[in-house]
C-alpha atoms as a PDB file:
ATOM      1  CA  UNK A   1       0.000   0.000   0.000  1.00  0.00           C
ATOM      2  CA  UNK A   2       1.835   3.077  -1.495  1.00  0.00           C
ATOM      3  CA  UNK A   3      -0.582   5.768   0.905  1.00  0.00           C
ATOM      4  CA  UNK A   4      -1.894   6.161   4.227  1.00  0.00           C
ATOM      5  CA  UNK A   5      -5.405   5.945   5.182  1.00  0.00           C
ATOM      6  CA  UNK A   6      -7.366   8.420   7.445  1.00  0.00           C
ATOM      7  CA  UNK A   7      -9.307   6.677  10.314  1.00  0.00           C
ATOM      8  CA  UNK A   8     -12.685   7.883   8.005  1.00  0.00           C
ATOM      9  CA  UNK A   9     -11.107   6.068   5.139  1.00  0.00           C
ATOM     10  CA  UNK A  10     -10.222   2.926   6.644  1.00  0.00           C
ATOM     11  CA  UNK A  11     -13.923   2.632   7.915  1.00  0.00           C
ATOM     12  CA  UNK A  12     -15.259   3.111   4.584  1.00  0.00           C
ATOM     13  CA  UNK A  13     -13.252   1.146   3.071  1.00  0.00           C
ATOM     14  CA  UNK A  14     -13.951  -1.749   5.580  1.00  0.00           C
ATOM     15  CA  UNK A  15     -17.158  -1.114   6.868  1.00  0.00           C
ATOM     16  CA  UNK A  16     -15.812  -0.565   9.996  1.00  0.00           C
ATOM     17  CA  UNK A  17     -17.132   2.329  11.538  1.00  0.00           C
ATOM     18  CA  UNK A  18     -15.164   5.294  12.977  1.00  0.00           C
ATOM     19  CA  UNK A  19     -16.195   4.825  16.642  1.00  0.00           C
ATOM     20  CA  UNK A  20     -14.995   1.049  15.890  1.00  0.00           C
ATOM     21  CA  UNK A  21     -11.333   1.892  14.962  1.00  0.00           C
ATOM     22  CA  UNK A  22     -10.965   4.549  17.622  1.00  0.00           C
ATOM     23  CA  UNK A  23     -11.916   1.872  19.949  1.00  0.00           C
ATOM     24  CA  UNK A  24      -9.243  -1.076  18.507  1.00  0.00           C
ATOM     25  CA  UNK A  25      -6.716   2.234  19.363  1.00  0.00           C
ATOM     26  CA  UNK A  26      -7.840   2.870  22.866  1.00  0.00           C
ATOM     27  CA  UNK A  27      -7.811  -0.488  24.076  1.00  0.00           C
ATOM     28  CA  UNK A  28      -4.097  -1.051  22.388  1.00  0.00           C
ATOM     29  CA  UNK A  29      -5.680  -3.465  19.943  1.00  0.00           C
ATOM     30  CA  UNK A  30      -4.855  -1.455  16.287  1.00  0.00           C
ATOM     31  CA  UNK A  31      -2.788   1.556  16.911  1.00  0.00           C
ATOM     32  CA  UNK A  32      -2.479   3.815  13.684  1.00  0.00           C
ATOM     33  CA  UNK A  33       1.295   3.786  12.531  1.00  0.00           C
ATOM     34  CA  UNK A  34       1.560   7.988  12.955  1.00  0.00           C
ATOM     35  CA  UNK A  35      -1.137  10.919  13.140  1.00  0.00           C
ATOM     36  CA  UNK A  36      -0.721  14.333  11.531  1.00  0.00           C
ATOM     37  CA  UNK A  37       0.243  17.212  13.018  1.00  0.00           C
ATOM     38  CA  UNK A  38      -3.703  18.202  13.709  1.00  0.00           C
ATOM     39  CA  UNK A  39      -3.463  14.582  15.561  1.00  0.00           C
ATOM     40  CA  UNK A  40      -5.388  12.651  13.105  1.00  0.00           C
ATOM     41  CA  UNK A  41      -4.776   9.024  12.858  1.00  0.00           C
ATOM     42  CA  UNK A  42      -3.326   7.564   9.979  1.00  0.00           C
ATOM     43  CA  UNK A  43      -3.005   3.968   8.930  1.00  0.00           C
ATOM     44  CA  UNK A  44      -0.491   2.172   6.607  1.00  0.00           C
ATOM     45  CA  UNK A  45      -0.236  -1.246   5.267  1.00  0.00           C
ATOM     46  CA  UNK A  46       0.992  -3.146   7.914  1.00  0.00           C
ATOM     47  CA  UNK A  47      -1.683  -1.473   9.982  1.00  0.00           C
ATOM     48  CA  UNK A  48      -4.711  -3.192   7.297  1.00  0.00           C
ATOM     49  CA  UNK A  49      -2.907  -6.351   7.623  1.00  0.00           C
ATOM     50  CA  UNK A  50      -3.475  -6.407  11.124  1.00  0.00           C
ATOM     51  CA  UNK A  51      -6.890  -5.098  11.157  1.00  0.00           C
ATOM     52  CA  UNK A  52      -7.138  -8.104   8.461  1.00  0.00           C
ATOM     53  CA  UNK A  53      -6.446 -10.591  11.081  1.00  0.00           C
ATOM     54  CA  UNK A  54      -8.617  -9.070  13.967  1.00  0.00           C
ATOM     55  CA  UNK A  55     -11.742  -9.122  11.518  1.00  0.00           C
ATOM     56  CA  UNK A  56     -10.958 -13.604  11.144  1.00  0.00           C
ATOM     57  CA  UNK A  57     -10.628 -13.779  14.593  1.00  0.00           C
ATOM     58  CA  UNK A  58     -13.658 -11.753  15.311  1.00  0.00           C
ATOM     59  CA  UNK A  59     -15.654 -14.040  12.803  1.00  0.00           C
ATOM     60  CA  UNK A  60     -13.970 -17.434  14.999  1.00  0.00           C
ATOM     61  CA  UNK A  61     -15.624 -16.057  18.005  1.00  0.00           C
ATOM     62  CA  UNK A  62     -13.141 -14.361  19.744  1.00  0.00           C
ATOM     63  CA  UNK A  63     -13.172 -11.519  22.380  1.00  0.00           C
ATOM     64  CA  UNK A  64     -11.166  -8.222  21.387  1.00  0.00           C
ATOM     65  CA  UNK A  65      -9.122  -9.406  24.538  1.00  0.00           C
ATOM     66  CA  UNK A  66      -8.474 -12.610  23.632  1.00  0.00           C
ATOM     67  CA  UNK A  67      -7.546 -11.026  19.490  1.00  0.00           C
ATOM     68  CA  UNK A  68      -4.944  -9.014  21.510  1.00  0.00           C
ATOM     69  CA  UNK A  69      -3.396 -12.037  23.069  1.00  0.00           C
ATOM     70  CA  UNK A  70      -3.176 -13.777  19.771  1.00  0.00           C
ATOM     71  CA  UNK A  71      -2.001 -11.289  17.503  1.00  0.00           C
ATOM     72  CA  UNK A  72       0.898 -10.296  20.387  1.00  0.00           C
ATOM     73  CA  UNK A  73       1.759 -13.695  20.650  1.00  0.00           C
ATOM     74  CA  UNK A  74       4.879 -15.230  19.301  1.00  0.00           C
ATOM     75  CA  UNK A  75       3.272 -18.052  17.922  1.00  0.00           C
ATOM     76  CA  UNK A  76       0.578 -16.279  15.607  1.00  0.00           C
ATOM     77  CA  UNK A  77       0.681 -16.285  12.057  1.00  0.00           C
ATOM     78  CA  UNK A  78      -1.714 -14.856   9.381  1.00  0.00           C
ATOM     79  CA  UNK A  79      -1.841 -18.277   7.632  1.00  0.00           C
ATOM     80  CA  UNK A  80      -3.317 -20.225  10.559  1.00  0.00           C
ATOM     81  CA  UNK A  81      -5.526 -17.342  11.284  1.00  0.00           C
ATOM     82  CA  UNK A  82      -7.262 -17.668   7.597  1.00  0.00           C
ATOM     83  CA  UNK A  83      -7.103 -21.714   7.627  1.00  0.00           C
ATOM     84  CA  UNK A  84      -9.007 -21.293  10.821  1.00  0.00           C
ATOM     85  CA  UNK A  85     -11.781 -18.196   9.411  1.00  0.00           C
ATOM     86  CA  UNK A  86     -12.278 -20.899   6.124  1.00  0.00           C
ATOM     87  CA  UNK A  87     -13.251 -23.938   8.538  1.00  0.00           C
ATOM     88  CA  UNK A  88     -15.571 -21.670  10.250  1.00  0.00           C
ATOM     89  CA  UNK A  89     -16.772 -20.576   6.954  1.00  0.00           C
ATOM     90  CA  UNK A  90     -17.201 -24.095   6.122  1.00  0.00           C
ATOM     91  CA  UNK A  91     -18.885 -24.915   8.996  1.00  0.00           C
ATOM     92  CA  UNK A  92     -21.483 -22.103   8.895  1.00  0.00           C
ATOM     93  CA  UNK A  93     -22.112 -23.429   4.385  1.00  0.00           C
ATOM     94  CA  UNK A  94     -22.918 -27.077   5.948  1.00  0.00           C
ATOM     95  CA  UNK A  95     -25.376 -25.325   8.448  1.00  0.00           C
ATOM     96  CA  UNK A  96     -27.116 -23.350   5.820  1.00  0.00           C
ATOM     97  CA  UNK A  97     -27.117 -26.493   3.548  1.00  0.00           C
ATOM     98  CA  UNK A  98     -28.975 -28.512   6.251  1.00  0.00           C
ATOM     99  CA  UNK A  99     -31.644 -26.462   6.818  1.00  0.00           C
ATOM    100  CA  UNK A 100     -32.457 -25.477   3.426  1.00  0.00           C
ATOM    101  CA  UNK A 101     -33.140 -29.089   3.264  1.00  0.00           C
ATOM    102  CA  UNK A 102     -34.779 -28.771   6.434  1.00  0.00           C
ATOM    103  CA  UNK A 103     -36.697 -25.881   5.189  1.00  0.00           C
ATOM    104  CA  UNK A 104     -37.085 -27.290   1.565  1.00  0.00           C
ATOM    105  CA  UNK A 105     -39.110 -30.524   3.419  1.00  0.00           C
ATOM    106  CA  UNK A 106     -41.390 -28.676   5.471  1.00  0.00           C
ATOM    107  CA  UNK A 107     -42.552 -26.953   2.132  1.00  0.00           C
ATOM    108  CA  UNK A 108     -42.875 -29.706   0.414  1.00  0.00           C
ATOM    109  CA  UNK A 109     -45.133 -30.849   3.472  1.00  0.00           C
ATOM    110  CA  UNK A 110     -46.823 -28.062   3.670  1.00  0.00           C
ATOM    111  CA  UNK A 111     -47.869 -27.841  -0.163  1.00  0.00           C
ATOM    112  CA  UNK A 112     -48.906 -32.014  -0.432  1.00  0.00           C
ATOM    113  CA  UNK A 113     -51.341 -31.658   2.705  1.00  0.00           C
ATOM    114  CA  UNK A 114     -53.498 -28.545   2.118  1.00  0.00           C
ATOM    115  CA  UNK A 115     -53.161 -24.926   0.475  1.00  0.00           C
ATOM    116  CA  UNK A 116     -51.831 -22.635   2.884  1.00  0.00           C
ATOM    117  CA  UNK A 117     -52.417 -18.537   3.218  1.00  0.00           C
ATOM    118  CA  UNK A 118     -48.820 -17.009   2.960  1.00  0.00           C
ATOM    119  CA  UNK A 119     -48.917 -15.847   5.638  1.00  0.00           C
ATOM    120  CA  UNK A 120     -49.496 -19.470   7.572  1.00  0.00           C
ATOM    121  CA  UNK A 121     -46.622 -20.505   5.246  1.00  0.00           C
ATOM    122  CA  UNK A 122     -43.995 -17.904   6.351  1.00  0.00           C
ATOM    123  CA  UNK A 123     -44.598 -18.036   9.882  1.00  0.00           C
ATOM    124  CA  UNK A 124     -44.716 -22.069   9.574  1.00  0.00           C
ATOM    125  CA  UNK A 125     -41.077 -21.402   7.674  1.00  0.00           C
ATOM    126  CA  UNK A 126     -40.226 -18.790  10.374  1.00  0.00           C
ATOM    127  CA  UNK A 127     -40.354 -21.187  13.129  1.00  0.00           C
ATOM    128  CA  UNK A 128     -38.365 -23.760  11.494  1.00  0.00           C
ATOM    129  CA  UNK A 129     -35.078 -21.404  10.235  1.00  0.00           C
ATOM    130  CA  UNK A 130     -35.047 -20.746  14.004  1.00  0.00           C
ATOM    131  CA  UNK A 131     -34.229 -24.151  15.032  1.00  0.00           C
ATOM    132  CA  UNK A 132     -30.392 -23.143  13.945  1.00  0.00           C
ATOM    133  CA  UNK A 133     -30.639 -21.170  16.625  1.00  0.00           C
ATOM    134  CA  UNK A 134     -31.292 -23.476  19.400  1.00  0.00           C
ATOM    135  CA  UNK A 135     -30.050 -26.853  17.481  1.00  0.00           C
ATOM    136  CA  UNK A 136     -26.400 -27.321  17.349  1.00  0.00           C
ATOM    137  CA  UNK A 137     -25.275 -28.715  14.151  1.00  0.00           C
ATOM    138  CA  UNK A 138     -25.391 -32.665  15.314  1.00  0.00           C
ATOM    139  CA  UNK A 139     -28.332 -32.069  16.487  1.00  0.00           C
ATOM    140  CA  UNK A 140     -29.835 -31.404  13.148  1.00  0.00           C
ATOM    141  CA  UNK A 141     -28.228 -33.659  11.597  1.00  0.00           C
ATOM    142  CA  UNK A 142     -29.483 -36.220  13.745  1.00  0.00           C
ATOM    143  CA  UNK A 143     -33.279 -35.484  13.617  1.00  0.00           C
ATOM    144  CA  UNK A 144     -32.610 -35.627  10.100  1.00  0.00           C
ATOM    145  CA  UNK A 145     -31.646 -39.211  10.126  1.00  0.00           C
ATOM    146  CA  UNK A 146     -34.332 -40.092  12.920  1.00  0.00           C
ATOM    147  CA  UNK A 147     -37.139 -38.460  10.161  1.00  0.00           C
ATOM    148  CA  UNK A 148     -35.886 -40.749   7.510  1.00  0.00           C
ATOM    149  CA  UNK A 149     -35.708 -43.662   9.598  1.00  0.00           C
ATOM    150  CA  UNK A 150     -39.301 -43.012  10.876  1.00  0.00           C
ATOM    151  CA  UNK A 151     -41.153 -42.005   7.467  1.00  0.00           C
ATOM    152  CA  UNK A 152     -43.272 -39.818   6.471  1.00  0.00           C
ATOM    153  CA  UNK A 153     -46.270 -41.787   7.591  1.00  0.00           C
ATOM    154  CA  UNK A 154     -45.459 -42.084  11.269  1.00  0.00           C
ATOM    155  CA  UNK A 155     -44.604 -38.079  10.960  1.00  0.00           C
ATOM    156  CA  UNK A 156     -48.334 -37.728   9.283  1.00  0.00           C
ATOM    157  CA  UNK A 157     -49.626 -39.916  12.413  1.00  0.00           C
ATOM    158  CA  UNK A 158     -47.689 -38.139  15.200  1.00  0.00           C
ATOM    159  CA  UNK A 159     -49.347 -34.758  13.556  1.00  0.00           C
ATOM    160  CA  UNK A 160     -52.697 -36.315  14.337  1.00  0.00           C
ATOM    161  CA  UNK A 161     -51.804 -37.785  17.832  1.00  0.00           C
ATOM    162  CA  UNK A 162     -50.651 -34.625  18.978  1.00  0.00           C
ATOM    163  CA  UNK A 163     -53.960 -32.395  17.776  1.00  0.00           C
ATOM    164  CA  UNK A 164     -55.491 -35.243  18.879  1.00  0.00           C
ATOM    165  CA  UNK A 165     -54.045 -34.815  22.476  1.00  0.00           C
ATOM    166  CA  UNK A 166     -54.210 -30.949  22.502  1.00  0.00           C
ATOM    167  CA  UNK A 167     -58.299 -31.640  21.812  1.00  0.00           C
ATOM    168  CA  UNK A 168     -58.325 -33.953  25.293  1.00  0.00           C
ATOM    169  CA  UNK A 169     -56.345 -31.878  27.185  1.00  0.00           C
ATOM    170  CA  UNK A 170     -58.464 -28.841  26.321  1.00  0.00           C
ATOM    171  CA  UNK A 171     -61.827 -30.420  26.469  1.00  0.00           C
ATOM    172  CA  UNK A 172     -60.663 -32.003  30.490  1.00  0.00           C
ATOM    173  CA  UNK A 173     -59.494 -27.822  31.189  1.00  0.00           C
ATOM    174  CA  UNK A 174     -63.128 -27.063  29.971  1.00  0.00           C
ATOM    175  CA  UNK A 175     -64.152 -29.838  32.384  1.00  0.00           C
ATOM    176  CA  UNK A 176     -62.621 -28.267  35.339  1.00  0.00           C
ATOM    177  CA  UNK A 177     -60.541 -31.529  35.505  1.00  0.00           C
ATOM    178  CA  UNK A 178     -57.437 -30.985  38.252  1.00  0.00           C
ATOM    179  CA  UNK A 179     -54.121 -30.919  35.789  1.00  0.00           C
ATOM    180  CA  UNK A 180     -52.888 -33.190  38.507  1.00  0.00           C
ATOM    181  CA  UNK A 181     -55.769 -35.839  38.518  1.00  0.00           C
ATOM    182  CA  UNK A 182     -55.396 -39.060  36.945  1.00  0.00           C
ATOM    183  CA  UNK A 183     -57.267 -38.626  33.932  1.00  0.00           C
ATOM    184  CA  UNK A 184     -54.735 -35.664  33.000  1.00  0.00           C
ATOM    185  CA  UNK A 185     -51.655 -37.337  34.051  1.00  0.00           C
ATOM    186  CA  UNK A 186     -52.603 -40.197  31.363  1.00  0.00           C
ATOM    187  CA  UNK A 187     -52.840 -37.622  28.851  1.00  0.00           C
ATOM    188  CA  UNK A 188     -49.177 -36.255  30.099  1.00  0.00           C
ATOM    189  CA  UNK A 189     -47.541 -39.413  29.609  1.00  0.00           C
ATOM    190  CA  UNK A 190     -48.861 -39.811  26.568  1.00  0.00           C
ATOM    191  CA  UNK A 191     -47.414 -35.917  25.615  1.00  0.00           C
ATOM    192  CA  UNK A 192     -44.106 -37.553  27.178  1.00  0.00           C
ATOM    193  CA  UNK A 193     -43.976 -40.325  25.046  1.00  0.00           C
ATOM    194  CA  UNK A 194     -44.210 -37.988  22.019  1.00  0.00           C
ATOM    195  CA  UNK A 195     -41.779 -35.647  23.052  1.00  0.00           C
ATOM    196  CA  UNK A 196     -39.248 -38.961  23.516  1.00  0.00           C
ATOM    197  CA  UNK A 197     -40.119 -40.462  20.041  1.00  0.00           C
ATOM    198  CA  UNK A 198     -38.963 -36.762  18.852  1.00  0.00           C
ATOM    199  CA  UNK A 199     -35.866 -36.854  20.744  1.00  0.00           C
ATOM    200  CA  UNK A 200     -34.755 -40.413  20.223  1.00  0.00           C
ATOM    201  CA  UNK A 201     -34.253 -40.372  24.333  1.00  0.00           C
ATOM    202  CA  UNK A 202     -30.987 -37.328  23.264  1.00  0.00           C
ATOM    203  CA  UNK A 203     -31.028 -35.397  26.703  1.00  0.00           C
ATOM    204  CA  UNK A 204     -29.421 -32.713  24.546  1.00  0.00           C
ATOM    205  CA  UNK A 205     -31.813 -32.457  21.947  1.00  0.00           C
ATOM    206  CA  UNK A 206     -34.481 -32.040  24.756  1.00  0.00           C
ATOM    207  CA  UNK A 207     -32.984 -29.805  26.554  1.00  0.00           C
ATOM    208  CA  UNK A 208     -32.583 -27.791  23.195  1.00  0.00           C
ATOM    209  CA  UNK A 209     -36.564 -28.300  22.353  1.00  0.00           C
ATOM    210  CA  UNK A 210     -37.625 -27.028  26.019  1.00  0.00           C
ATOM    211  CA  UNK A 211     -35.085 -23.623  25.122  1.00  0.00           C
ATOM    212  CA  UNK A 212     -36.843 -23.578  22.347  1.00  0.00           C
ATOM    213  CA  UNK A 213     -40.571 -23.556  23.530  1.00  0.00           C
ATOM    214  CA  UNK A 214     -39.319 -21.456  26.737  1.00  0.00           C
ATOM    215  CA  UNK A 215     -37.860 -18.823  24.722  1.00  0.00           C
ATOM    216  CA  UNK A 216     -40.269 -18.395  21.642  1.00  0.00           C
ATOM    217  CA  UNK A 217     -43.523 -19.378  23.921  1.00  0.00           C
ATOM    218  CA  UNK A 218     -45.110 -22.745  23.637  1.00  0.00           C
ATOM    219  CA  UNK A 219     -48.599 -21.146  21.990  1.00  0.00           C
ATOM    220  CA  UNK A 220     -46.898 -19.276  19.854  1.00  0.00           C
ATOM    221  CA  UNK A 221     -44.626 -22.056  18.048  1.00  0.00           C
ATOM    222  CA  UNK A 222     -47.691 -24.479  17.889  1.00  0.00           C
ATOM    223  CA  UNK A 223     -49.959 -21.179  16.190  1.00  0.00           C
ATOM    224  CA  UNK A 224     -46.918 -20.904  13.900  1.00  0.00           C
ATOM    225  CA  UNK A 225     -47.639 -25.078  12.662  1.00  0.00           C
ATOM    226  CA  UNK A 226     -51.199 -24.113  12.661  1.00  0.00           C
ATOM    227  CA  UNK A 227     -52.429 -25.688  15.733  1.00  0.00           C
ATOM    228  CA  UNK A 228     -53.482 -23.247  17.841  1.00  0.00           C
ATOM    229  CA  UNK A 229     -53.980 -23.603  21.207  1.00  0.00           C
ATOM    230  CA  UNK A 230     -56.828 -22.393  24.066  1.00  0.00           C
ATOM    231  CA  UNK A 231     -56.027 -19.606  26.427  1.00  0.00           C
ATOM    232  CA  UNK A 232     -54.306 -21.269  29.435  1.00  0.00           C
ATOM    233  CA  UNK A 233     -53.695 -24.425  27.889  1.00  0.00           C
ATOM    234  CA  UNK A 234     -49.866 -24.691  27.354  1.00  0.00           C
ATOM    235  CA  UNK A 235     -49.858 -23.703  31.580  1.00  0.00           C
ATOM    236  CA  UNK A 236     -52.445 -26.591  32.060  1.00  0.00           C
ATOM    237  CA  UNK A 237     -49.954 -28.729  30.058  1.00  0.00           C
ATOM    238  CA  UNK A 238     -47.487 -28.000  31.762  1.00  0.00           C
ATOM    239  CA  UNK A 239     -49.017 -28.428  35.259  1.00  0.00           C
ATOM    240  CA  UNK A 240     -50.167 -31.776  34.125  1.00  0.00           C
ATOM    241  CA  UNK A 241     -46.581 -32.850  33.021  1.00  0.00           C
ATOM    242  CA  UNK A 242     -44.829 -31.387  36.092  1.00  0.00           C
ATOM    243  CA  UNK A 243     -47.101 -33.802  38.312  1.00  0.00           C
ATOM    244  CA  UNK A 244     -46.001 -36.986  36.360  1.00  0.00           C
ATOM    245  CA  UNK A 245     -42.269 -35.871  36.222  1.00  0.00           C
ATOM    246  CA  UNK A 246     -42.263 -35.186  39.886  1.00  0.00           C
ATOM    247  CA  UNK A 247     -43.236 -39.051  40.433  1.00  0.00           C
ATOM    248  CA  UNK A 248     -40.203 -40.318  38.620  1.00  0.00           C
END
C-alpha cells in the first residue's frame, strides 16, 4: 500500500465504523502507525494487515481481549488465522445447507397436505429457520436421520396424535378436571412419550426443544404449525406434566 489511510477512510473502506477503529486504538488493539500534526490518525499497510487478522478472529468467536493475546503472541501467524476463518466458513455453508433441506421438506409438506395462506406458510417457515438457533449442528443432523428412519407416515400420524391430544387436554381444562388428577396425568404421559419419540431419548436435543418452547412461547410455536392452542392451555400442560415428572 503506497498511501496512508485516514481513520474515516479505513472505515469506509472496511465497513468498519469510525467509533470502531478509535476503539481497537484505545484499548491497544490497532494503533495507527503515525497521526498528523492536527493529531489525526493515519493507517499504513501493515496497519490493514493487522486489522485483516482481527476481523478472522472476530468471525472465529473471539473476544477483542483474547484477538490481543493472539495477535501479540509469538506463535501467531496470518496463515493459521485464515485456515481457521475458512473452517468456520465451512462450517457455517454445511449449516445453511442442512436447513435449506430442512426448510425445503417442510414446504414440500406443507404444499402435499393442504393450500396454505402465505402468511401461515412464512410463519410455519419462520419457526423452522429458528431451530439453527437453538439446534447445534449434530443435532440437526441427527433429527434428520431419525425423520428418515421413521417415514413420512409415522410423521403424518404423530401430527394427528398430537392435535389429537391438545383436543383432550383442552376439552378435560373445559371440564374443570385438576391438571394433577389421573385422567390428566394419562394424557401427560402420553405428551411424554411424544416428546421422547422426537428426541430419540438425546437429553441434549431435549434440553434444546424445552429452550426452544421457553424462549419463543409454547402457543406461539404451535400457532406458527397451525395448531393453535386455548387460552391457558400450554400452563395446564405443563401443570399436568410437572405432576407426572415429579413421580419419577
Amino acid at each position: 500500500m503506497d498511501v496512508t489511510l485516514k481513520v474515516g477512510e479505513l472505515a469506509a473502506r472496511t465497513g468498519l465504523t469510525v467509533r470502531t477503529l478509535h476503539h481497537y486504538d484505545e484499548i491497544g488493539l490497532l494503533r495507527p502507525s503515525r497521526r498528523t500534526s492536527a493529531g489525526h490518525r493515519l493507517y499504513g499497510e501493515e496497519e490493514v494487515r493487522r486489522l485483516q487478522r482481527i476481523a478472522s478472529l472476530r468471525h472465529l468467536g473471539l473476544s477483542l481481549e483474547e484477538i490481543r493475546d493472539c495477535l501479540d503472541g509469538s506463535d501467531y501467524s496470518l496463515e493459521r488465522t485464515l485456515e481457521l476463518q475458512i473452517r468456520r466458513i465451512d462450517e457455517e455453508i454445511g449449516r445453511h445447507r442442512r436447513l435449506r433441506a430442512l426448510v425445503g421438506d417442510l414446504l414440500d409438506r406443507v404444499v402435499a397436505a393442504e393450500a396454505l395462506s402465505v402468511d401461515q406458510l412464512t410463519k410455519t417457515i419462520e419457526v423452522t429457520l429458528k431451530y439453527d438457533t437453538y439446534y447445534t449442528a449434530e443435532q440437526l443432523d441427527e433429527l434428520a436421520t431419525r425423520r428418515e428412519a421413521v417415514g413420512e407416515d409415522r410423521i403424518r400420524q404423530v401430527e394427528v396424535e398430537w392435535r389429537d391430544l391438545f383436543s383432550a387436554f383442552g376439552r378435560a381444562m373445559e371440564d374443570g378436571l385438576d391438571p394433577t388428577s389421573p385422567e390428566v396425568k394419562v394424557l401427560a404421559r402420553r405428551s411424554t412419550a411424544l416428546i421422547d419419540e422426537f428426541t430419540g431419548g438425546d437429553p441434549g436435543i431435549a434440553a434444546s426443544l424445552s429452550n426452544l418452547y421457553r424462549s419463543e412461547s409454547g402457543e406461539d410455536v404451535l400457532a406458527r404449525h397451525d395448531m393453535p392452542m386455548k387460552p391457558g392451555l400450554w400452563k395446564y400442560m405443563g401443570k399436568a406434566r410437572a405432576a407426572v415428572e415429579a413421580e419419577g
